[in-house]
Protein backbone atom coordinates (compact mmCIF):
# COMPACT_ATOMS: atom_id res chain seq x y z
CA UNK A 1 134.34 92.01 104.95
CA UNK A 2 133.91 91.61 101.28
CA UNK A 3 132.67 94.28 98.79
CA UNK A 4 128.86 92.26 99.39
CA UNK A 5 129.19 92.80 102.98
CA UNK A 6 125.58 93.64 104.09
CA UNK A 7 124.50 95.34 107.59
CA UNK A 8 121.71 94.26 109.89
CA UNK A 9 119.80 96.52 108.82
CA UNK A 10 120.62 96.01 104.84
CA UNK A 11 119.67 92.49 105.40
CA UNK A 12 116.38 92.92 107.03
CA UNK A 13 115.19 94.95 104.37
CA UNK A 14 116.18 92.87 101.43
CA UNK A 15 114.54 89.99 103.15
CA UNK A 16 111.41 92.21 104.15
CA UNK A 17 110.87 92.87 100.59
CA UNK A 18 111.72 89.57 99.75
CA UNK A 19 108.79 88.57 101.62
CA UNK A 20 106.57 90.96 100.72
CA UNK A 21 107.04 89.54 97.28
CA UNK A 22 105.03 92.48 94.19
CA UNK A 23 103.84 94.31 97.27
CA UNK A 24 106.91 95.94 98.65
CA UNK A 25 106.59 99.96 99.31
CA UNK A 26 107.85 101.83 101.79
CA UNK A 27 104.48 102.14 104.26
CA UNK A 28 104.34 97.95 103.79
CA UNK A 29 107.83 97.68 104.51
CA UNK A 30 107.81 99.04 107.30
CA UNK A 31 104.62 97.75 108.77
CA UNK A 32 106.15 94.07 108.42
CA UNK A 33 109.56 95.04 109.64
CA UNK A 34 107.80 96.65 113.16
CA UNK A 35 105.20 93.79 113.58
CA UNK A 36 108.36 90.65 112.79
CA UNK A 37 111.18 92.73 115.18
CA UNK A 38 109.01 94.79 117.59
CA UNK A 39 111.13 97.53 117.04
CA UNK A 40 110.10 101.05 115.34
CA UNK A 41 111.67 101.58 111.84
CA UNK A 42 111.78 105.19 110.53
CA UNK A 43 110.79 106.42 107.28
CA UNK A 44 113.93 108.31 106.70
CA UNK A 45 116.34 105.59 107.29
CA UNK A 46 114.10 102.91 105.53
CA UNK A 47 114.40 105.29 102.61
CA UNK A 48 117.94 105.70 102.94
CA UNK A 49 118.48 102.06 103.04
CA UNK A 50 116.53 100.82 99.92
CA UNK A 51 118.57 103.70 97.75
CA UNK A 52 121.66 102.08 99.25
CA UNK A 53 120.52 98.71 98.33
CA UNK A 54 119.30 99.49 94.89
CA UNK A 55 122.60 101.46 94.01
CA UNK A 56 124.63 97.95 95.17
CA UNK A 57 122.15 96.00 92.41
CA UNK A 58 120.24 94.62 95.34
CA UNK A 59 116.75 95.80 94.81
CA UNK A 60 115.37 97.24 91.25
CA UNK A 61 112.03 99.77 91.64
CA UNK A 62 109.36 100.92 89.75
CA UNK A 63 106.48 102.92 89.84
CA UNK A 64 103.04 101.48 90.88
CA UNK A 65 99.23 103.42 89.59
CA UNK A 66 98.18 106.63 90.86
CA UNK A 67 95.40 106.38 92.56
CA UNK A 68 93.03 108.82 94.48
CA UNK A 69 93.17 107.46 97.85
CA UNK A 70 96.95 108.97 97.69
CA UNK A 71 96.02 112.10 96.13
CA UNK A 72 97.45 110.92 92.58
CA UNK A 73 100.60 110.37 94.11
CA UNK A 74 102.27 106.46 92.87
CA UNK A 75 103.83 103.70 95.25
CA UNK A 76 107.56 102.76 94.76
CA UNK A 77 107.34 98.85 94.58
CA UNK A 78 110.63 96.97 95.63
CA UNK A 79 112.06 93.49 94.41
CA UNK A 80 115.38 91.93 95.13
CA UNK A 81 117.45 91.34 92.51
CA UNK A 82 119.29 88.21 91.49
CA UNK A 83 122.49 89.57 93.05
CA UNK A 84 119.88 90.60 96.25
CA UNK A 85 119.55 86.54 96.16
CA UNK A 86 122.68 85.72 96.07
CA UNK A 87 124.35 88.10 98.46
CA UNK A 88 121.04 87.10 100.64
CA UNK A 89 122.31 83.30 100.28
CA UNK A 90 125.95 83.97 101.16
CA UNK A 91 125.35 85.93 104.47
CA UNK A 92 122.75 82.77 105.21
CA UNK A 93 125.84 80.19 104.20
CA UNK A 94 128.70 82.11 106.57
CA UNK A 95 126.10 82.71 109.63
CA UNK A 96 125.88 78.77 109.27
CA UNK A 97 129.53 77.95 109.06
């Protein structure tokens, strides 16, 4: 296992928010994970997972509006990186070798 190693779980994330392209947060995230795998997903380990990933250079966040319906509180919108791409890429290429 190289230093871009990613786990299961790792990888389903990145490509979650990968395909929730601009509307990645952690609620969204989720909901697509649960409805694609059947499987629950909690909160905390989501949360733990996406710090993991942005720390490796894999995802890059940023603050969304306020807004009433969440009491003032902002969204954290995800977005894989260019090295989320390309580590995304090279665990593609070895499943296919």
């Amino acid at each position: 296992m190289g230093k871009n190693h990613l786990g299961e779980f790792e990888e389903i994330v990145l490509l979650t928010v990968a395909i929730l392209h601009g509307e990645a947060y952690g609620v969204a995230i989720i909901d697509e994970m649960e409805s694609r795998l059947n499987r629950s997903v909690s909160i905390g380990s989501l949360q733990t997972v996406l710090r993991r990933l942005e720390d490796k250079g894999y995802l890059s966040s940023e603050f969304g509006e306020a807004t009433s319906v969440r009491g003032g509180k902002r969204k954290r919108f995800f977005s894989v990186t260019t090295a989320g791409k390309k580590v995304l890429r090279e665990a593609k290429e070895q499943r296919m070798n």
